[in-house]
Every structure is written in structure tokens, then in C-alpha cells.
Protein backbone atom coordinates (compact mmCIF):
# COMPACT_ATOMS: atom_id res chain seq x y z
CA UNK A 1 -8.38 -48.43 -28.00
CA UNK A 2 -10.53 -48.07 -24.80
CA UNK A 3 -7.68 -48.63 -22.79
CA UNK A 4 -5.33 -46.16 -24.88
CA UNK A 5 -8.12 -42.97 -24.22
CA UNK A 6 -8.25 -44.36 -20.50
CA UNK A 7 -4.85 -43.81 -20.16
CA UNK A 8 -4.68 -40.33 -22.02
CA UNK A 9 -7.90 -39.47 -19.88
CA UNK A 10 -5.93 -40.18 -16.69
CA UNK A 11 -3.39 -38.48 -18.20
CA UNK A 12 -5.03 -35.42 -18.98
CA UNK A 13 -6.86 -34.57 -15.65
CA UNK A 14 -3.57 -35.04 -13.64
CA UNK A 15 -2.01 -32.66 -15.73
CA UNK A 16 -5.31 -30.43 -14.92
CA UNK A 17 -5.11 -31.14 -11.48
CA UNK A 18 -1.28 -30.16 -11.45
CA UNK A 19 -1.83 -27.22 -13.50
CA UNK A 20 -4.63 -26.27 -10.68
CA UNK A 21 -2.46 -27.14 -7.57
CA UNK A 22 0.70 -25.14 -9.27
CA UNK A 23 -1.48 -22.14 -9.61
CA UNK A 24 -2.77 -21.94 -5.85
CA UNK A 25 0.58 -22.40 -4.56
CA UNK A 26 2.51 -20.25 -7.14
CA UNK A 27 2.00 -16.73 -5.36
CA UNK A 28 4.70 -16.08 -2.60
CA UNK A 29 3.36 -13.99 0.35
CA UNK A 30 6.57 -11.50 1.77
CA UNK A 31 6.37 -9.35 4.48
CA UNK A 32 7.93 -6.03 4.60
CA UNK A 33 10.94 -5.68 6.09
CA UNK A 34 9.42 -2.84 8.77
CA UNK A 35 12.78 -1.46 9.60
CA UNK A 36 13.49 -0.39 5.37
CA UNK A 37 10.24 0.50 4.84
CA UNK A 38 9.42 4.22 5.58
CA UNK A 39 6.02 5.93 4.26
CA UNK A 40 5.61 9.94 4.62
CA UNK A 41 3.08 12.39 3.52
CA UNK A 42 3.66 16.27 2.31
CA UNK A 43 0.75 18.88 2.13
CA UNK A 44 1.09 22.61 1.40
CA UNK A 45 1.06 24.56 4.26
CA UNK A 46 -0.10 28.29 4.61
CA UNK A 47 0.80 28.22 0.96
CA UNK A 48 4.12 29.19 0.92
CA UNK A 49 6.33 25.92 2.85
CA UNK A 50 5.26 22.72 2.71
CA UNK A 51 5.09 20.08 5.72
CA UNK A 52 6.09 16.58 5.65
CA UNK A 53 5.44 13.94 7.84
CA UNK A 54 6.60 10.33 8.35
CA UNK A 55 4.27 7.53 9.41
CA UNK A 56 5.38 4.28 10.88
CA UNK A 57 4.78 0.80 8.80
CA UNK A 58 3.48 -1.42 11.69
CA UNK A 59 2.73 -4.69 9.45
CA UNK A 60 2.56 -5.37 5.42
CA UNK A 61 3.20 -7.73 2.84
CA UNK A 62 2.92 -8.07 -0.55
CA UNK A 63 1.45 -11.50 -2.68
CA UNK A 64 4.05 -12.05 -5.51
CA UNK A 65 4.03 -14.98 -8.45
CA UNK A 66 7.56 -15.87 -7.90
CA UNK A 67 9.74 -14.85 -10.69
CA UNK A 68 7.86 -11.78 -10.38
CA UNK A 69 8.62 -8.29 -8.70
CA UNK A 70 4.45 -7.22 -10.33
CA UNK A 71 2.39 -8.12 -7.00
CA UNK A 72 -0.70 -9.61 -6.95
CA UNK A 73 -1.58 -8.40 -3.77
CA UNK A 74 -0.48 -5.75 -1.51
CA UNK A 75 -1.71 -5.39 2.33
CA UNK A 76 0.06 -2.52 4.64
CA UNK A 77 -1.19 -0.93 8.15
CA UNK A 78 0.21 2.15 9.56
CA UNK A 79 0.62 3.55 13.16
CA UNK A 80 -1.25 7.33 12.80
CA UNK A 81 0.05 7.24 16.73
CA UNK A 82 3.65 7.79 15.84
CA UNK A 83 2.83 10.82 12.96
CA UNK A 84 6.18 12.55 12.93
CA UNK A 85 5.88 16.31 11.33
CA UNK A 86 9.29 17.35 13.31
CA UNK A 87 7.27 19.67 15.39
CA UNK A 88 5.72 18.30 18.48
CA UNK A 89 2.86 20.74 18.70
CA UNK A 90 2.02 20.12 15.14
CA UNK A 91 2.14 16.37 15.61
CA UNK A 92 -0.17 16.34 18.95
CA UNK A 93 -2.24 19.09 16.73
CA UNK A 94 -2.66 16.25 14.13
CA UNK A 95 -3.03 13.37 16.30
CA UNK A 96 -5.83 15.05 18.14
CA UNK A 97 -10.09 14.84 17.35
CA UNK A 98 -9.88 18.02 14.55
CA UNK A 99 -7.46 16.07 12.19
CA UNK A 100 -7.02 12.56 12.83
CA UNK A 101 -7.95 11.57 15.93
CA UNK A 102 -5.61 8.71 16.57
CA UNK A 103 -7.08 7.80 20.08
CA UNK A 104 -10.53 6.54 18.42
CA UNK A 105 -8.42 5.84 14.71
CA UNK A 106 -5.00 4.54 15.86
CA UNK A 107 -4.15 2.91 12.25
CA UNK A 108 -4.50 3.33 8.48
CA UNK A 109 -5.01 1.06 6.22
CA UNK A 110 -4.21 -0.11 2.51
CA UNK A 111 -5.53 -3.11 0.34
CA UNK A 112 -5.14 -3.89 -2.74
CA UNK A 113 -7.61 -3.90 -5.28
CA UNK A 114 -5.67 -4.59 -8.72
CA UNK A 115 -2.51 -3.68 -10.45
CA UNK A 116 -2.00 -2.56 -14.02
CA UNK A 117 1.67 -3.54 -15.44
CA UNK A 118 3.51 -0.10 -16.92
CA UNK A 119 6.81 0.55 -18.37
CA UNK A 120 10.37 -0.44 -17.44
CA UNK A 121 8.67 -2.76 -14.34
CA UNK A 122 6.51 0.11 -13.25
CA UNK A 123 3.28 -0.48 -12.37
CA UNK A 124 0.12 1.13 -11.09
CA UNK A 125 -1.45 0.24 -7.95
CA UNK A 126 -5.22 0.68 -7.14
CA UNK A 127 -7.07 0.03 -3.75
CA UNK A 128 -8.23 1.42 -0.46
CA UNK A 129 -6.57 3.44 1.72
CA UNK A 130 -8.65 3.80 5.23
CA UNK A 131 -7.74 6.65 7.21
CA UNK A 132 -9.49 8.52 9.77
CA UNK A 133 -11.67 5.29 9.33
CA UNK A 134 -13.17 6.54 6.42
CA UNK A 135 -12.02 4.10 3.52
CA UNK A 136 -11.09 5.88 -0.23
CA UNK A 137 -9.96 4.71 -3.21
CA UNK A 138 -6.23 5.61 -3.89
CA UNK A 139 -3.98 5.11 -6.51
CA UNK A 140 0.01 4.91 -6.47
CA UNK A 141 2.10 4.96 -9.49
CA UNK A 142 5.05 2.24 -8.65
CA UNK A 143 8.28 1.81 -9.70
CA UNK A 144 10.43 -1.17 -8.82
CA UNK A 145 14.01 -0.12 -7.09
CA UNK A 146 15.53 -3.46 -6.42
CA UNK A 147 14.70 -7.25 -8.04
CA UNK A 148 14.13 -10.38 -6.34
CA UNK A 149 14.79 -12.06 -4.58
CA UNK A 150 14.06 -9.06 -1.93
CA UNK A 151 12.13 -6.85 -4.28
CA UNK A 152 12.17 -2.86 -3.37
CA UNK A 153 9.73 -0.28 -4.26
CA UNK A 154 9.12 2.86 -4.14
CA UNK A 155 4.98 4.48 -4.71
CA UNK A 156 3.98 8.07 -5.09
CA UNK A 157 0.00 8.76 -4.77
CA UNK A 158 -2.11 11.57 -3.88
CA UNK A 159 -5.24 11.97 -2.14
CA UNK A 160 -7.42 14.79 -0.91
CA UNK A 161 -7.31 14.79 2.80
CA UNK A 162 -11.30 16.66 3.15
CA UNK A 163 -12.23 13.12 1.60
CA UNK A 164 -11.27 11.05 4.50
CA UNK A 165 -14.26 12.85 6.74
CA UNK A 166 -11.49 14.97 8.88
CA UNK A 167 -13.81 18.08 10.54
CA UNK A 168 -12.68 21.08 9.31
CA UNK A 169 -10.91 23.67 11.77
CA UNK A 170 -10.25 27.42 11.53
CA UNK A 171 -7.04 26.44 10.10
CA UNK A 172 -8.48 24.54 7.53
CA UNK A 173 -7.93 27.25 5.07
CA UNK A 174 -4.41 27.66 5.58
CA UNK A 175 -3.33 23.86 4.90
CA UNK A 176 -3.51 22.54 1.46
CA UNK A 177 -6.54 19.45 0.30
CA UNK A 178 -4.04 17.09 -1.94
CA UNK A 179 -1.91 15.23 0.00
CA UNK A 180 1.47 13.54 -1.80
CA UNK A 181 2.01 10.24 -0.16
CA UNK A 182 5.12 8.47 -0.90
CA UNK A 183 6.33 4.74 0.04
CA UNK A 184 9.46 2.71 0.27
CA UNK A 185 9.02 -0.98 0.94
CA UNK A 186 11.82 -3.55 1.35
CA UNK A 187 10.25 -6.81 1.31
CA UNK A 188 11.83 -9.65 3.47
């Protein structure tokens, strides 16, 4: 008898210390595939048109249990640098100390902070976003665009951009506060 609950002992903490093991190595980290993965922003501007501008992915990836297009974790950094409005006097206007000073704040920043499953593989996506080094919780609303194995995505959030500790300018009153930012990530 001793040696039967021995055995099922044994038994029982390898399966635990499979069971623990699987788990650790489950998640699947993916980077972005940079060159399919685009974000942009759009803000109001003089209240009439509205401006948007694109913003290089320099380096992401996203933490998925494989099997799985929900992520676990989500990581991206952008280069403020290369803000692209279409206008070069706008863009050197934004890139400069009154908006977001890219010489002393060259990147922005996302982590993940949790995910809450939604409808037809949607999913909401909470974390920080860090720009103009000021860090503020954002949240995107998700929707998957493509399965595994090279999952696609596409996120919609908003923000207001007074938050992020930008100083405010005589034009300030002619440019909109909520900023729409919008996503689309390849993963590799």
C-alpha cells in the first residue's frame, strides 16, 4: 500500500511539475513585422479639416498563448522623429519643443497592462502609452483582421493630447484635445 501512494505521489507532482513547466513555456513572443505595421494619429484642426499623421513602428511584439490570436502581452515603441503630417512645416512644427519635442523625447511608448476578451475575437486593450515622456493610461478597442499563424490587428484609441504635459502655444486653441490613434500590426 505504501509503495502504491509512493508511486501515485511521484506520479502526481510530475504531472504538477509538467503542468508548471507547460505553463511558463506556453506563451509565444512575435515581433511585429515593422514593414506591415503602420500606426497614425488624427486631431481636429482649426475645427473645420482634420490632420492626420503617420508614426513609424521602430520595434514591438506581442506575448501570445499559442492557439491564441488574445495576447497576453503587448510591447510597441515608436519613432516621434519620423512624424509624417504631409506638410513639412507642420511636421518640424510638431517635432519641435512646443509640441513634442522629439530631440529631448525621440520615442513613444506602449505596454501592456491587461486585456479584456470581447466579441467576435475583439478585445480591449489597456496600458501605458508614454509620449512626450509623460506616461498615460490608454485604452484601444481591438479587433483581430487575420488568424494565426501570423495574427493581424487592427486598434482604435483615443487620448487627450493636453494630458501628455505638451506646453500650450498660441495655436493651442485652434487644434483639437482628443486625439484618434489607430494601429495595424502584422506580427511575424
Amino acid at each position: 500500500m505504501r509503495r502504491l501512494i509512493g508511486t501515485f505521489a511521484l506520479a502526481a507532482m510530475t504531472v504538477a511539475v509538467t503542468v508548471r513547466v507547460a505553463s511558463a513555456d506556453d506563451a509565444l513572443v512575435h515581433p511585429l513585422d515593422l514593414a506591415k505595421s503602420h500606426a497614425s494619429f488624427t486631431v481636429s484642426h482649426v475645427y473645420v479639416t482634420r490632420v492626420t499623421g503617420h508614426v513609424p513602428i521602430a520595434a514591438g511584439s506581442v506575448e501570445l498563448t499559442p492557439g491564441s490570436t488574445l495576447p497576453k502581452t503587448v510591447t510597441a515603441t515608436l519613432d516621434a522623429r519620423h512624424v509624417d503630417t504631409g506638410n513639412g512645416d507642420r511636421d518640424d512644427d510638431l517635432q519641435g519643443p512646443d509640441w513634442l519635442d522629439t530631440k529631448k523625447f525621440p520615442t513613444w511608448s506602449f505596454v501592456s497592462s491587461g486585456v479584456k476578451p470581447g466579441a467576435n475575437d475583439g478585445f480591449e486593450l489597456d496600458g501605458t502609452l508614454t509620449v512626450h515622456g509623460v506616461p498615460q493610461p490608454v485604452a484601444l478597442t481591438v479587433t483581430v483582421t487575420r488568424g494565426l499563424p501570423h495574427p493581424a490587428y487592427h486598434a482604435v484609441g483615443h487620448l487627450d493630447r493636453h494630458a501628455f504635459g505638451m506646453r500650450t502655444t498660441p495655436q493651442d486653441g485652434l487644434i483639437g484635445s482628443d486625439v484618434t490613434l489607430t494601429l495595424d500590426v502584422e506580427l511575424r
